[in-house]
PDB file of N, CA and C in Angstrom:
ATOM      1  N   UNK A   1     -50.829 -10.452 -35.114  1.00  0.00           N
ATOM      2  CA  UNK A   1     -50.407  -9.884 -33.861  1.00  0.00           C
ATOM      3  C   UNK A   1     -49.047 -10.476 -33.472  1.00  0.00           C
ATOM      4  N   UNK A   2     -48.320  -9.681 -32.963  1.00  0.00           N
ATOM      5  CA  UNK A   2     -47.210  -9.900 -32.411  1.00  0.00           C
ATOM      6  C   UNK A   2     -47.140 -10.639 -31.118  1.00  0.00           C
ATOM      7  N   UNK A   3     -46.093 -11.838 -30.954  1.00  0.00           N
ATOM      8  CA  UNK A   3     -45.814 -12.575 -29.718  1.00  0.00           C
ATOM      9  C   UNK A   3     -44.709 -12.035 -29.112  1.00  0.00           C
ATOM     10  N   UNK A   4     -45.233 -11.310 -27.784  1.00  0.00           N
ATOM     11  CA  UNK A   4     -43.734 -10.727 -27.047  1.00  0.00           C
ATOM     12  C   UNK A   4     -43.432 -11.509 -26.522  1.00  0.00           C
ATOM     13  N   UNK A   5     -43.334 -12.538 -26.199  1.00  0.00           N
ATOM     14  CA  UNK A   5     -42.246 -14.012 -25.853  1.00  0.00           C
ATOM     15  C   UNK A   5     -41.388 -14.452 -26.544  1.00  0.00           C
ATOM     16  N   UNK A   6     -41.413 -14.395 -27.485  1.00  0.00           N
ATOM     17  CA  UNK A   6     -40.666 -14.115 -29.040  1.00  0.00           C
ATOM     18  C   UNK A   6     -39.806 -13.407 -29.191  1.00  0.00           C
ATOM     19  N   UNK A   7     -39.769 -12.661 -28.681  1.00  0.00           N
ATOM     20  CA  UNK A   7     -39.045 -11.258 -29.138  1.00  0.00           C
ATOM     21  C   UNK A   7     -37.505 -11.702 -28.163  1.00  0.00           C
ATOM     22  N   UNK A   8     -36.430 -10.720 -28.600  1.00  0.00           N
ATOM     23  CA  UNK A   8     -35.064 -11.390 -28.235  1.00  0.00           C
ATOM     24  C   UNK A   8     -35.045 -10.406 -27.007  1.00  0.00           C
ATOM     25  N   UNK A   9     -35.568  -8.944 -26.640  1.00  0.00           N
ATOM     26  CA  UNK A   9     -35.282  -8.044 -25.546  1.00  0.00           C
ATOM     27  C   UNK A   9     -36.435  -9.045 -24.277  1.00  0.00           C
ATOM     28  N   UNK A  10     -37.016 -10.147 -24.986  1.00  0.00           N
ATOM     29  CA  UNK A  10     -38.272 -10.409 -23.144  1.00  0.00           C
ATOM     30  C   UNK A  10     -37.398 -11.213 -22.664  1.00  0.00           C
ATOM     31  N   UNK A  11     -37.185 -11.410 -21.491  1.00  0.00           N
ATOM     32  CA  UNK A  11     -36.812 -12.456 -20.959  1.00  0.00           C
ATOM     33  C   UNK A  11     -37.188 -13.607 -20.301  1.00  0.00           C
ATOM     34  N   UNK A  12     -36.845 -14.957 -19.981  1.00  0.00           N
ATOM     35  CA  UNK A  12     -37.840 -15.960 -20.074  1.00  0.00           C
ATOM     36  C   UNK A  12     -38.747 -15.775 -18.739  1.00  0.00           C
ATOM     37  N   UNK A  13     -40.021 -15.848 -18.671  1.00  0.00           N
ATOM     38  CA  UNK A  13     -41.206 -15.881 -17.313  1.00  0.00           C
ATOM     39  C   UNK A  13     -41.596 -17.384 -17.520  1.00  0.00           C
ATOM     40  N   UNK A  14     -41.449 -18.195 -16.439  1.00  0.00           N
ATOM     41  CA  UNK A  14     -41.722 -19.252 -15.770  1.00  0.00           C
ATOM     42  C   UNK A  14     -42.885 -19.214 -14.357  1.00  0.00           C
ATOM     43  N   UNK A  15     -43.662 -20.080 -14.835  1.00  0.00           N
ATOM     44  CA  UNK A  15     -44.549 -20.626 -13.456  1.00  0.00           C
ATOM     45  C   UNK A  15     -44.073 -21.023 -12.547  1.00  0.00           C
ATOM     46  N   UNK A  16     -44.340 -20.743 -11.348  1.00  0.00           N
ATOM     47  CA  UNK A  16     -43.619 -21.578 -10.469  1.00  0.00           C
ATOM     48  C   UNK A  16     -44.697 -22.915  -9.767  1.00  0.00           C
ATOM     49  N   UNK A  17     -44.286 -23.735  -9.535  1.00  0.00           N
ATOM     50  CA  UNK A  17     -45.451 -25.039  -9.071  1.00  0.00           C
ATOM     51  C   UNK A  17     -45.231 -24.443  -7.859  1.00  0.00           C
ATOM     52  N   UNK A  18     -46.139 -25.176  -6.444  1.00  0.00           N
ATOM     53  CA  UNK A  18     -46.061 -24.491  -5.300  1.00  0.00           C
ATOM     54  C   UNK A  18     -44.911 -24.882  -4.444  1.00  0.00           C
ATOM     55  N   UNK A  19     -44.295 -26.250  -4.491  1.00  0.00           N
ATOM     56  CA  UNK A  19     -43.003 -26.593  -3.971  1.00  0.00           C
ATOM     57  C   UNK A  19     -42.068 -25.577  -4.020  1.00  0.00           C
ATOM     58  N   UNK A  20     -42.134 -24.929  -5.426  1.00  0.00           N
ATOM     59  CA  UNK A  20     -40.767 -24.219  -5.726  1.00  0.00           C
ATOM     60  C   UNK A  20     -41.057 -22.619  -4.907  1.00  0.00           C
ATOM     61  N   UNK A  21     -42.336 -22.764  -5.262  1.00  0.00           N
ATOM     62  CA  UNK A  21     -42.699 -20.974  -4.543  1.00  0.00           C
ATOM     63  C   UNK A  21     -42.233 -20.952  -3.213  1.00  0.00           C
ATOM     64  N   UNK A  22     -42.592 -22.282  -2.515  1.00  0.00           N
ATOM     65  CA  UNK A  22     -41.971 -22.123  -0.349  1.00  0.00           C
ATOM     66  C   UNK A  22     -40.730 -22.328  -1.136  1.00  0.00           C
ATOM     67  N   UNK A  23     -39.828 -23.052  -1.401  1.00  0.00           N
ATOM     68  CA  UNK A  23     -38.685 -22.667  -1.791  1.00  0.00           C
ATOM     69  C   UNK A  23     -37.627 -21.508  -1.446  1.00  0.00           C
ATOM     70  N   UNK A  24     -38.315 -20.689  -2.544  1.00  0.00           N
ATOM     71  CA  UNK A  24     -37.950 -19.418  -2.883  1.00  0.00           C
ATOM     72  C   UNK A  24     -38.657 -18.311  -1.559  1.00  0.00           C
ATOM     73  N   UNK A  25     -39.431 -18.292  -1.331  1.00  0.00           N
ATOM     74  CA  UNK A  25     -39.824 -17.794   0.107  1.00  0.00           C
ATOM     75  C   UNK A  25     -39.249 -18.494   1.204  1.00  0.00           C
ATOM     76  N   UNK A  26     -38.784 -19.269   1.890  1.00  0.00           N
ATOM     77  CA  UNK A  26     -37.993 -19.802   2.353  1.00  0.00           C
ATOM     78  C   UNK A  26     -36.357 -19.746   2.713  1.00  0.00           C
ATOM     79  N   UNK A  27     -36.248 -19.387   1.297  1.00  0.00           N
ATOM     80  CA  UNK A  27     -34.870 -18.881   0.895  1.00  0.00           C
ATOM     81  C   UNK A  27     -34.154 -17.132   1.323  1.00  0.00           C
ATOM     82  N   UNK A  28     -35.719 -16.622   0.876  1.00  0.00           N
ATOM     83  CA  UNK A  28     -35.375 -14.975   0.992  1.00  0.00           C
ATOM     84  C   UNK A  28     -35.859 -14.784   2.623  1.00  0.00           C
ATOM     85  N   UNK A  29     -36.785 -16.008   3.297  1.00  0.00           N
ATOM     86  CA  UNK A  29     -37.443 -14.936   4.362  1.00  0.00           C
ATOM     87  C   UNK A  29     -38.292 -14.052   4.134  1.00  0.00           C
ATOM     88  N   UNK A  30     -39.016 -14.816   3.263  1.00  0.00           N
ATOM     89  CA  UNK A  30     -40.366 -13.374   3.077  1.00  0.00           C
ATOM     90  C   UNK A  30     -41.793 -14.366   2.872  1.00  0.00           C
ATOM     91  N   UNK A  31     -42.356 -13.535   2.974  1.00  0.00           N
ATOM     92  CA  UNK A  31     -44.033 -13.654   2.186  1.00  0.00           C
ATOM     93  C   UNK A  31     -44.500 -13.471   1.200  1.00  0.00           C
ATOM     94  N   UNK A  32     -45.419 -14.177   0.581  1.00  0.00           N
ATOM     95  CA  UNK A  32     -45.383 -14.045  -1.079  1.00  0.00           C
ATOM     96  C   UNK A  32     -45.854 -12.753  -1.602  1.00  0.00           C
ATOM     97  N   UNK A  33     -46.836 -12.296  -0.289  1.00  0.00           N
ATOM     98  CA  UNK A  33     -47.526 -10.596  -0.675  1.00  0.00           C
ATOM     99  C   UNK A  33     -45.930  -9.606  -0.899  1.00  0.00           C
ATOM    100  N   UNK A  34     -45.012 -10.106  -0.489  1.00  0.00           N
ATOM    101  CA  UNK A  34     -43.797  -9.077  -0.224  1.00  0.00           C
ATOM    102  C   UNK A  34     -42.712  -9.244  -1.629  1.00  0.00           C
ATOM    103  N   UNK A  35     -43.208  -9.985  -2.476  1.00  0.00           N
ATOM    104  CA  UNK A  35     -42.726  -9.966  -3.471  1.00  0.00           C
ATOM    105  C   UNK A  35     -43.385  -8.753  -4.861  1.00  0.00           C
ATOM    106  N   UNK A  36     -42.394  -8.584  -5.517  1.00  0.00           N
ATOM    107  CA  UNK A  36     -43.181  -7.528  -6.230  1.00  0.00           C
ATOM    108  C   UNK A  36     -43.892  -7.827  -7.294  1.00  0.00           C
ATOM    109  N   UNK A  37     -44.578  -7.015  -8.064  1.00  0.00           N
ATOM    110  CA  UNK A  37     -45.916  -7.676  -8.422  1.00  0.00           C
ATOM    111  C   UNK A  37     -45.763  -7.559  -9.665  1.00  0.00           C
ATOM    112  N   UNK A  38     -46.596  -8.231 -10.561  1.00  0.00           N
ATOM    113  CA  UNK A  38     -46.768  -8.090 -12.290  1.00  0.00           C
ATOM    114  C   UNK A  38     -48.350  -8.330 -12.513  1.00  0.00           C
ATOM    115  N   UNK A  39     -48.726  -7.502 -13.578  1.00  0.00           N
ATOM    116  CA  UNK A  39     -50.259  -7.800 -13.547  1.00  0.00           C
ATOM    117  C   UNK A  39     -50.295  -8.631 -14.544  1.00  0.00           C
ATOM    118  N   UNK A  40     -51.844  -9.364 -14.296  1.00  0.00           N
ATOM    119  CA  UNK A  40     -51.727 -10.429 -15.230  1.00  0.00           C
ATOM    120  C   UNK A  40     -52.395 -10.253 -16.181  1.00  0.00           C
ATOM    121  N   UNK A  41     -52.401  -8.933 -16.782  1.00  0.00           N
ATOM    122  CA  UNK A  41     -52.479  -8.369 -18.219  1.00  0.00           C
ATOM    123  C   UNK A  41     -51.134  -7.835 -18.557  1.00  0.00           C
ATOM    124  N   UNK A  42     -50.181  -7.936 -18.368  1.00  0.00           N
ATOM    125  CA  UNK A  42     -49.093  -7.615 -18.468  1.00  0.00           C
ATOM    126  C   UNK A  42     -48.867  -8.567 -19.806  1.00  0.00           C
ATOM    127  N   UNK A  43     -48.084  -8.000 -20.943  1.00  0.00           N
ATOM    128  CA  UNK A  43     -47.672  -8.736 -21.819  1.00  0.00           C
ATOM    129  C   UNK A  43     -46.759  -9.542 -21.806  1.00  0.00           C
ATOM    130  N   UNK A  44     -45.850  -9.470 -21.197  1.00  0.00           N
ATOM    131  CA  UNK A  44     -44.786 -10.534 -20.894  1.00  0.00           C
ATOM    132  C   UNK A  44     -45.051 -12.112 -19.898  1.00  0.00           C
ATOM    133  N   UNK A  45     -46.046 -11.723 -19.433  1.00  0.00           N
ATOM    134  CA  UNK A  45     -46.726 -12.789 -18.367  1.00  0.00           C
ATOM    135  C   UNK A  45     -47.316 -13.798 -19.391  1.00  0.00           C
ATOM    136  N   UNK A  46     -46.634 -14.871 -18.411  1.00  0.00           N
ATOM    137  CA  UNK A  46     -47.146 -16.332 -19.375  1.00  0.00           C
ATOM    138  C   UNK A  46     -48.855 -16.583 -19.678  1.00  0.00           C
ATOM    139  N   UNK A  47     -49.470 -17.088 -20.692  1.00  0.00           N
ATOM    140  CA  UNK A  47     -50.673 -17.293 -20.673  1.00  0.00           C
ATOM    141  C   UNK A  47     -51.324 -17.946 -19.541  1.00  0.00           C
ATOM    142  N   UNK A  48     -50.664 -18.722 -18.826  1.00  0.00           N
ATOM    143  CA  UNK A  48     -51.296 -19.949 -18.091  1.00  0.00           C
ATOM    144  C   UNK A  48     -51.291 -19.348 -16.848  1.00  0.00           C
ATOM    145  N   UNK A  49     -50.595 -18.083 -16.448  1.00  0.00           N
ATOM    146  CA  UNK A  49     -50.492 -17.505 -15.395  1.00  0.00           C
ATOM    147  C   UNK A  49     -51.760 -17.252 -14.751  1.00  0.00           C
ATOM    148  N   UNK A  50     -51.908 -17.476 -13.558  1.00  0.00           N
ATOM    149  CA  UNK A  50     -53.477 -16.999 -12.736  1.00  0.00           C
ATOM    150  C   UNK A  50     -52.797 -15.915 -11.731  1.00  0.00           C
ATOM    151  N   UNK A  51     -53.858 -14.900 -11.135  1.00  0.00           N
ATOM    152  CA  UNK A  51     -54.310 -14.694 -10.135  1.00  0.00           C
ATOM    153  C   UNK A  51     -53.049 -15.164  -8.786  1.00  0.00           C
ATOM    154  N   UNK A  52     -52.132 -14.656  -8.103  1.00  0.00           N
ATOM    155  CA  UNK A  52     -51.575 -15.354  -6.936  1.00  0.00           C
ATOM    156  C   UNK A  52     -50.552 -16.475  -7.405  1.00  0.00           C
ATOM    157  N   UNK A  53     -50.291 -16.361  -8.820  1.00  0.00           N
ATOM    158  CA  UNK A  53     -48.651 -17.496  -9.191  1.00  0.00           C
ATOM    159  C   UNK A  53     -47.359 -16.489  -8.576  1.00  0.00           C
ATOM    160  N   UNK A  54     -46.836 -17.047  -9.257  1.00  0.00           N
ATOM    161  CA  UNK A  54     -45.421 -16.386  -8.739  1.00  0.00           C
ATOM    162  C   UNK A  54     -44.541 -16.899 -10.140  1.00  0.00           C
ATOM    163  N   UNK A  55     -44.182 -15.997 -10.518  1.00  0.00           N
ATOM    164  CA  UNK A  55     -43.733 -15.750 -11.970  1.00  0.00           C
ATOM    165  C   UNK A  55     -42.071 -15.623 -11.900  1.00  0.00           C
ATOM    166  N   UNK A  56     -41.072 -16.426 -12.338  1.00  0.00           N
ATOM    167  CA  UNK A  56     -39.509 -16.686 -12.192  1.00  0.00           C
ATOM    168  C   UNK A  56     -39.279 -16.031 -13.260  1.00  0.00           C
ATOM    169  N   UNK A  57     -38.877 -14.606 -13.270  1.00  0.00           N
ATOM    170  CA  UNK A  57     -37.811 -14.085 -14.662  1.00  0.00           C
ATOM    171  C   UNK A  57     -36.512 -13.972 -14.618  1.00  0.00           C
ATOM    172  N   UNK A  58     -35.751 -14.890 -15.737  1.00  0.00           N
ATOM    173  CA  UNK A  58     -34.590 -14.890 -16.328  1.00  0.00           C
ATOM    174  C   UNK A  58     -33.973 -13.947 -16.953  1.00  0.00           C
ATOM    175  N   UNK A  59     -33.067 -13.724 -16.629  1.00  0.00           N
ATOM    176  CA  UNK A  59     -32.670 -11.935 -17.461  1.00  0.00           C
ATOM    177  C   UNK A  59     -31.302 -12.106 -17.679  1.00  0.00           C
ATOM    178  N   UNK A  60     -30.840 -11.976 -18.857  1.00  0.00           N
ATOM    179  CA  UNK A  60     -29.208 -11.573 -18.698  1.00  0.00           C
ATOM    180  C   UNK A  60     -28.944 -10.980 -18.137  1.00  0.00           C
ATOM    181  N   UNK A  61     -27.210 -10.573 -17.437  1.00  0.00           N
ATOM    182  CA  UNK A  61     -26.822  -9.934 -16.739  1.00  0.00           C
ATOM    183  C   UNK A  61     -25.326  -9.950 -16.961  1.00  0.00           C
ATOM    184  N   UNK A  62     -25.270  -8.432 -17.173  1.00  0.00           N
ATOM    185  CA  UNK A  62     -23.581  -8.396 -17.325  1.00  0.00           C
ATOM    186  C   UNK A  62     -22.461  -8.791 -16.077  1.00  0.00           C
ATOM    187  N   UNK A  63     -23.155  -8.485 -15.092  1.00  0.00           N
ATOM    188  CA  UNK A  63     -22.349  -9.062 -13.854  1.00  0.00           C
ATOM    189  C   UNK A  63     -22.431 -10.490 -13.042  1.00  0.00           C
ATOM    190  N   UNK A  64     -23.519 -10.950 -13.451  1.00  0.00           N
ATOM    191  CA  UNK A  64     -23.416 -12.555 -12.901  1.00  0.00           C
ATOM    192  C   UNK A  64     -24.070 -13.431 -14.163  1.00  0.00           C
ATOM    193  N   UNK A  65     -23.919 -13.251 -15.597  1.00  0.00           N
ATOM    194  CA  UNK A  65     -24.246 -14.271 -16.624  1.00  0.00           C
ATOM    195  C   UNK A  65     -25.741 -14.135 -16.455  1.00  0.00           C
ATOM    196  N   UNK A  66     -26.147 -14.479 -15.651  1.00  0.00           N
ATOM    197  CA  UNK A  66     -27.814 -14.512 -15.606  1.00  0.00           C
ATOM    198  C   UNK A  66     -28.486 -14.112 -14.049  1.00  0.00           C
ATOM    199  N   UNK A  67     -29.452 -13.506 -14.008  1.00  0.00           N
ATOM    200  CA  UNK A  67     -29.851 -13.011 -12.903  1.00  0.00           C
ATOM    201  C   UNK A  67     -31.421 -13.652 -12.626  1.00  0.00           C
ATOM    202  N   UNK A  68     -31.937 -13.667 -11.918  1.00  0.00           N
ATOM    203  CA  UNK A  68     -33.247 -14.247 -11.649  1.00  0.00           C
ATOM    204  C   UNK A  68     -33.945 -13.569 -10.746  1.00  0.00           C
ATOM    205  N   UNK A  69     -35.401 -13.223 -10.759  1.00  0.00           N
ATOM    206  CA  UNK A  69     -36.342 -12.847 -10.355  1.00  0.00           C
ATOM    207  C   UNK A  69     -37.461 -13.109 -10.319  1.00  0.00           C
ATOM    208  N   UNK A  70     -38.127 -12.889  -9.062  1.00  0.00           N
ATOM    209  CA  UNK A  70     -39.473 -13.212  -8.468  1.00  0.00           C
ATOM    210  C   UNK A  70     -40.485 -12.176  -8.833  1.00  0.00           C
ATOM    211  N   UNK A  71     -42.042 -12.519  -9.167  1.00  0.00           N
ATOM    212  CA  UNK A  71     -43.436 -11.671  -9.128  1.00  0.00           C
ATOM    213  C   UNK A  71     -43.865 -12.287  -9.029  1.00  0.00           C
ATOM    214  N   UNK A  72     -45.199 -11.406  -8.118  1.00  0.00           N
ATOM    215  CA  UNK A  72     -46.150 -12.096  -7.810  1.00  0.00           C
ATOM    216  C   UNK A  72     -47.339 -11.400  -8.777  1.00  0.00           C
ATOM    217  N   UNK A  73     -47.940 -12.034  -9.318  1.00  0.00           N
ATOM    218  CA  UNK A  73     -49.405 -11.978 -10.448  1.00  0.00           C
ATOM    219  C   UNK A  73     -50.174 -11.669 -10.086  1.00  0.00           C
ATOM    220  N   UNK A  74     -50.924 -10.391  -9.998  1.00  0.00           N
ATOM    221  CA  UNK A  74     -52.325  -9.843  -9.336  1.00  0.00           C
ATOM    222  C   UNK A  74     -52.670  -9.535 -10.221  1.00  0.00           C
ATOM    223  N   UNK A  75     -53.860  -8.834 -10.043  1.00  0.00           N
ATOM    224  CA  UNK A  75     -55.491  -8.407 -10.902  1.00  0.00           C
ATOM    225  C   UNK A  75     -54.692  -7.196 -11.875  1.00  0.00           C
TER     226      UNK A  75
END
């Protein structure tokens, strides 16, 4: 079986510990329900991911080198 973490088109998904999650909510002014969502059968979602993480994706980007993004992990 194939590892899509592996692959050169995924881009990196990170856990977030809970410090970093108020952080980042903090930062935007929001609530974590108001972030958008990834399921956690989703293939790109880290193994260790539960239920209510909040998932940091890294993405290239032609206009700022690297771009970053928030999900939140539901059913």
């Amino acid at each position: 079986m194939v590892d899509v973490h592996q692959h050169e088109l995924v881009p990196d998904h990170t856990v977030l510990d809970p410090a970093e999650i108020e952080t980042v909510l903090e930062e935007y002014s929001i609530k974590k329900t108001d972030l958008p969502k990834i399921k956690r059968k989703d293939k790109a979602c880290p193994g260790d991911a539960a239920v209510g993480d909040v998932i940091e994706i890294t993405r290239d980007s032609r206009t700022t080198d690297q771009a970053t993004v928030y999900r939140l992990v539901v059913d």
